[in-house]
N, C-alpha and C. Protein backbone atom coordinates (compact mmCIF):
# COMPACT_ATOMS: atom_id res chain seq x y z
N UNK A 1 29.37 -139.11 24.96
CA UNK A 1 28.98 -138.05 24.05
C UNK A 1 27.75 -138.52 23.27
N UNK A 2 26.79 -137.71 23.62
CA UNK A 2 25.45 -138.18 23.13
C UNK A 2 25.43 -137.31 21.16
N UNK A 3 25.09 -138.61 20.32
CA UNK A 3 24.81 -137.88 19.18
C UNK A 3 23.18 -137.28 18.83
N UNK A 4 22.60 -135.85 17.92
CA UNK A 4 21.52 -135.75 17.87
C UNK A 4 21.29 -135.84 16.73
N UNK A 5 20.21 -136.71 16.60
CA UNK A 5 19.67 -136.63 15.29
C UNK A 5 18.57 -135.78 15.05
N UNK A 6 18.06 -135.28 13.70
CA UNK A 6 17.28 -134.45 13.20
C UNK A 6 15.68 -135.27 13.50
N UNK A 7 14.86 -134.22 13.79
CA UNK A 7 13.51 -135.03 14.45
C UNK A 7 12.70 -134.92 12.99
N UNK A 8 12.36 -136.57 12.58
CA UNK A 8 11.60 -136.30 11.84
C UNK A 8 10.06 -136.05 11.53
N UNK A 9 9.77 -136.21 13.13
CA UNK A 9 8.16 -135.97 13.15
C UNK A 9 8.62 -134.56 12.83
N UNK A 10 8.93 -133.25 12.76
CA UNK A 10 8.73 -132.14 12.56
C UNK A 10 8.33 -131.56 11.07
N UNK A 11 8.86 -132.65 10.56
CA UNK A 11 8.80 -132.64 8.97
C UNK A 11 7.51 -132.64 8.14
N UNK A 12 6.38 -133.63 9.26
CA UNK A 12 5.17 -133.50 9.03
C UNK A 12 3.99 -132.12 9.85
N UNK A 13 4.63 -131.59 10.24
CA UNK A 13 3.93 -130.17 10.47
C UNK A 13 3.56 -129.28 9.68
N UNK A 14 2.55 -129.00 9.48
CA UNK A 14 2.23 -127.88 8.79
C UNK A 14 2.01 -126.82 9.47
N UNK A 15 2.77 -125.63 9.06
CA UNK A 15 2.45 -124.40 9.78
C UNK A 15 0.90 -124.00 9.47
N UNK A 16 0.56 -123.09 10.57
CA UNK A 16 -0.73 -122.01 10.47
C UNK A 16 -0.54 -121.30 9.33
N UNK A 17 -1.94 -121.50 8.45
CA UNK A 17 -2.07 -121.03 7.27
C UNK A 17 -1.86 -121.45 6.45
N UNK A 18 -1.66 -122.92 6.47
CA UNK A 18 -1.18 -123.78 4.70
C UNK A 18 -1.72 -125.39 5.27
N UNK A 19 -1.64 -125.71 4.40
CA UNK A 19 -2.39 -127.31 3.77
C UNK A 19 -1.38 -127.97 3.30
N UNK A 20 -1.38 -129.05 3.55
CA UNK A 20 -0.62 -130.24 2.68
C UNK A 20 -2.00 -130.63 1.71
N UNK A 21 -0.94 -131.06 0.42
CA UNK A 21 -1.63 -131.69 -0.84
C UNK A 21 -1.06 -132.67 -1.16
N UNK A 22 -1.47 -133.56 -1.92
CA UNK A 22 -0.26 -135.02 -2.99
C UNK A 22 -0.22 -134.56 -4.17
N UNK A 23 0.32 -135.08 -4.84
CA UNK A 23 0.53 -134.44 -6.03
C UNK A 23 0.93 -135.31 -6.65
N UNK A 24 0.27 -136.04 -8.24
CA UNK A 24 1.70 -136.93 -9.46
C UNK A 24 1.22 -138.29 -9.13
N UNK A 25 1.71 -139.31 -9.41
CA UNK A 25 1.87 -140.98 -9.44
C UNK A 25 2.42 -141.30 -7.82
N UNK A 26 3.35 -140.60 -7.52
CA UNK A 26 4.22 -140.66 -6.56
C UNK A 26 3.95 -140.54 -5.68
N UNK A 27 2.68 -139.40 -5.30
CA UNK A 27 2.00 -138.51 -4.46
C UNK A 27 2.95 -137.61 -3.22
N UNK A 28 3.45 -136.98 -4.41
CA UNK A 28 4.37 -135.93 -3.77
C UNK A 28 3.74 -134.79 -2.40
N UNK A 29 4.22 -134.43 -1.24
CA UNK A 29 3.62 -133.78 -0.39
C UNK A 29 4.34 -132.80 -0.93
N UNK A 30 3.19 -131.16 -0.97
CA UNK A 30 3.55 -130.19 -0.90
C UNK A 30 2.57 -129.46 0.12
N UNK A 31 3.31 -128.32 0.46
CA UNK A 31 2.61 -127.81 1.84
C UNK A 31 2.34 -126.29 1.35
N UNK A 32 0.78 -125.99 0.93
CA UNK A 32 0.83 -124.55 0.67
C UNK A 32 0.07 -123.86 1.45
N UNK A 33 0.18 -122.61 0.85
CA UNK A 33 -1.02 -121.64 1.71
C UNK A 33 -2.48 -121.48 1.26
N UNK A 34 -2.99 -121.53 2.45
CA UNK A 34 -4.62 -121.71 2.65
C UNK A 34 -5.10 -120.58 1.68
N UNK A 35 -4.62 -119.88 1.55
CA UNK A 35 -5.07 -118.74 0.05
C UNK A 35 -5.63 -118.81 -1.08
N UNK A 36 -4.80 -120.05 -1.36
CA UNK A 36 -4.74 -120.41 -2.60
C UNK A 36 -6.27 -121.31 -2.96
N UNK A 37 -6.68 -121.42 -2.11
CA UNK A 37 -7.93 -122.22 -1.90
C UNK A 37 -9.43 -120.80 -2.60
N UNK A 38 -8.81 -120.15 -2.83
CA UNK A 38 -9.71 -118.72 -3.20
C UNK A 38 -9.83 -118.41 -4.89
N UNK A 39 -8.31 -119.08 -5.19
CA UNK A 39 -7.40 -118.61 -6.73
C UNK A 39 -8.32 -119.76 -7.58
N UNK A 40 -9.04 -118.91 -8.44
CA UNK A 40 -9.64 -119.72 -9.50
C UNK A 40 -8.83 -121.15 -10.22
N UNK A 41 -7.22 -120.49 -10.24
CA UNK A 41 -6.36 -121.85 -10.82
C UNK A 41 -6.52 -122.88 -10.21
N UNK A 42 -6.42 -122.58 -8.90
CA UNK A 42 -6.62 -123.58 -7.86
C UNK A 42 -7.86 -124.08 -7.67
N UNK A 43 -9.05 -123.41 -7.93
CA UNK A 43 -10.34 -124.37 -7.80
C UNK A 43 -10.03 -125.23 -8.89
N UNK A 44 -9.75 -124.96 -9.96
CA UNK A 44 -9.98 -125.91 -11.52
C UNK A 44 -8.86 -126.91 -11.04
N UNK A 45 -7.72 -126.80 -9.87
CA UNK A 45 -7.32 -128.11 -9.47
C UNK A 45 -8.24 -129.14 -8.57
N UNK A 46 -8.68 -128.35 -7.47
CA UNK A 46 -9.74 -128.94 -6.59
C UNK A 46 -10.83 -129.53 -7.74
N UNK A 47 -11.48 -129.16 -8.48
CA UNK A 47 -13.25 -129.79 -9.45
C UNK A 47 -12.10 -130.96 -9.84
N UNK A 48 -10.79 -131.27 -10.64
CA UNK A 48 -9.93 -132.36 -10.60
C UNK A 48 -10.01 -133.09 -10.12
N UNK A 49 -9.83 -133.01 -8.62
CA UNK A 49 -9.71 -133.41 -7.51
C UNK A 49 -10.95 -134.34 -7.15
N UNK A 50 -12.10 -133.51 -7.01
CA UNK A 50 -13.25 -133.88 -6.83
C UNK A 50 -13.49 -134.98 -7.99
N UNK A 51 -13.67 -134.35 -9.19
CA UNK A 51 -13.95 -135.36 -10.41
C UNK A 51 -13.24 -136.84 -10.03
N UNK A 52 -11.82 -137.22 -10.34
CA UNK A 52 -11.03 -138.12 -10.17
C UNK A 52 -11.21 -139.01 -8.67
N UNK A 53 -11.85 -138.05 -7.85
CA UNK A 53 -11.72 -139.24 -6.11
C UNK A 53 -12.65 -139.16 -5.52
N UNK A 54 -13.35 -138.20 -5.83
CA UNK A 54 -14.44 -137.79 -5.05
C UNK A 54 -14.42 -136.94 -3.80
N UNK A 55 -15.02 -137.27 -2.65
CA UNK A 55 -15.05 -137.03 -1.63
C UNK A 55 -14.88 -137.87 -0.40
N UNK A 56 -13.52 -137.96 0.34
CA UNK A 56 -13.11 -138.59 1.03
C UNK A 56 -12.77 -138.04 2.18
N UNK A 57 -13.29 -138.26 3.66
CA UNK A 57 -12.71 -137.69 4.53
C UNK A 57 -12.19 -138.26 5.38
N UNK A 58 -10.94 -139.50 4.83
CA UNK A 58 -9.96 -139.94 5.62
C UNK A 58 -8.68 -139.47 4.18
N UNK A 59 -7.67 -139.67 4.96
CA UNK A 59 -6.36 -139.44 4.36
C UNK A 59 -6.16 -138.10 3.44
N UNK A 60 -5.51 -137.70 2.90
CA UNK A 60 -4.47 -135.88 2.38
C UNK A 60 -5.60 -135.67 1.60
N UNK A 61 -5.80 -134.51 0.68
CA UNK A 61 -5.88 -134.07 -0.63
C UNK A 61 -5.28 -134.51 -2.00
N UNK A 62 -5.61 -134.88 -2.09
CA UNK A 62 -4.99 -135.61 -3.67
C UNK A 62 -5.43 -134.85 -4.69
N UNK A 63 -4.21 -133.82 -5.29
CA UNK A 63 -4.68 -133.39 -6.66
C UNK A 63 -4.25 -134.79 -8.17
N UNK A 64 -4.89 -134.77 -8.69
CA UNK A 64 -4.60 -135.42 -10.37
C UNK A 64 -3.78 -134.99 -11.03
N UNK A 65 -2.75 -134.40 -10.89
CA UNK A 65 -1.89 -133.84 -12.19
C UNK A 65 -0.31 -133.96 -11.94
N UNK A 66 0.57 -133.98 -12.91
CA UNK A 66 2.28 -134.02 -12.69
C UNK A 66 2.08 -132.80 -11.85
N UNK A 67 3.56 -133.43 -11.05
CA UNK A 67 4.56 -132.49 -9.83
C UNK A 67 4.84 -131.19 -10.76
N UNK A 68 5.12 -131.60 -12.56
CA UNK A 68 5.73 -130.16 -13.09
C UNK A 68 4.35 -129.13 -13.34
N UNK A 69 3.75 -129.60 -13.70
CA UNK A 69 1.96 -129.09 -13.72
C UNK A 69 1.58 -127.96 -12.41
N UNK A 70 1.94 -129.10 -11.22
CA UNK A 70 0.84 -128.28 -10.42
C UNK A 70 2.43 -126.98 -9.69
N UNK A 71 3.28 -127.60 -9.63
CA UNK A 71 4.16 -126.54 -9.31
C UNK A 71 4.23 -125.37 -10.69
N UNK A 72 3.87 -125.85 -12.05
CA UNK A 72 4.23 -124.39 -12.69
C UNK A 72 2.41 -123.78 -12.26
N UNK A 73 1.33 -123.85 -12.31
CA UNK A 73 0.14 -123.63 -11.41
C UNK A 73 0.24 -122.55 -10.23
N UNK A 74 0.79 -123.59 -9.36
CA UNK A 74 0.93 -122.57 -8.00
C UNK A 74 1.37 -121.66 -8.16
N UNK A 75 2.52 -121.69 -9.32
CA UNK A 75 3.89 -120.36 -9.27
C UNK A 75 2.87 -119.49 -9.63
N UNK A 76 2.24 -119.23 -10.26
CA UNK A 76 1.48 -118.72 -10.67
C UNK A 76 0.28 -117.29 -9.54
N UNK A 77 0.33 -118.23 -8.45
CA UNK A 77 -0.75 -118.16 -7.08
C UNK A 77 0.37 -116.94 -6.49
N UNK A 78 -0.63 -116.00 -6.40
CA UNK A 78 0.13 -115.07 -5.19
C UNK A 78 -0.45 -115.54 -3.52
C-alpha cells in the first residue's frame, strides 16, 4: 500500500494573473493579483520598494513594511 504525500512543488506556483511578493522581517510570500500593480496604494508600496532595494533582477519582490500593514493595504485593493 503505497502512501501519498502532498506535492510541495505546487505550493510555489503562481496562477495566471498574480505575482508573488515578500513581505515583513520574515519575508512572508504572498501571491496577488497583477491588478493591483495599477492601485495607487500599491504603487506607494512599490516607490518603498524601489527606495529601500533598489532594482534587482534576481530573486522575489520585496516590499518594506509589516505582514499587518501590507495585508490591511491590499484589503483595501479591489
Amino acid at each position: 500500500m503505497a502512501i501519498r504525500l502532498p506535492r510541495i512543488v505546487s505550493s510555489k506556483k503562481v496562477s495566471k494573473g498574480h505575482f508573488a511578493v515578500y513581505v515583513g522581517e520574515n519575508q512572508k510570500r504572498f501571491v496577488i493579483p497583477v491588478s493591483f500593480l495599477s492601485q495607487p496604494l500599491f504603487q506607494d508600496l512599490l516607490g518603498m520598494s524601489e527606495e529601500e532595494f533598489g532594482y534587482s533582477p534576481t530573486g522575489g519582490l520585496r516590499i518594506p513594511c509589516s505582514e499587518d500593514i501590507f495585508v490591511d493595504v491590499t484589503s483595501r485593493l479591489n
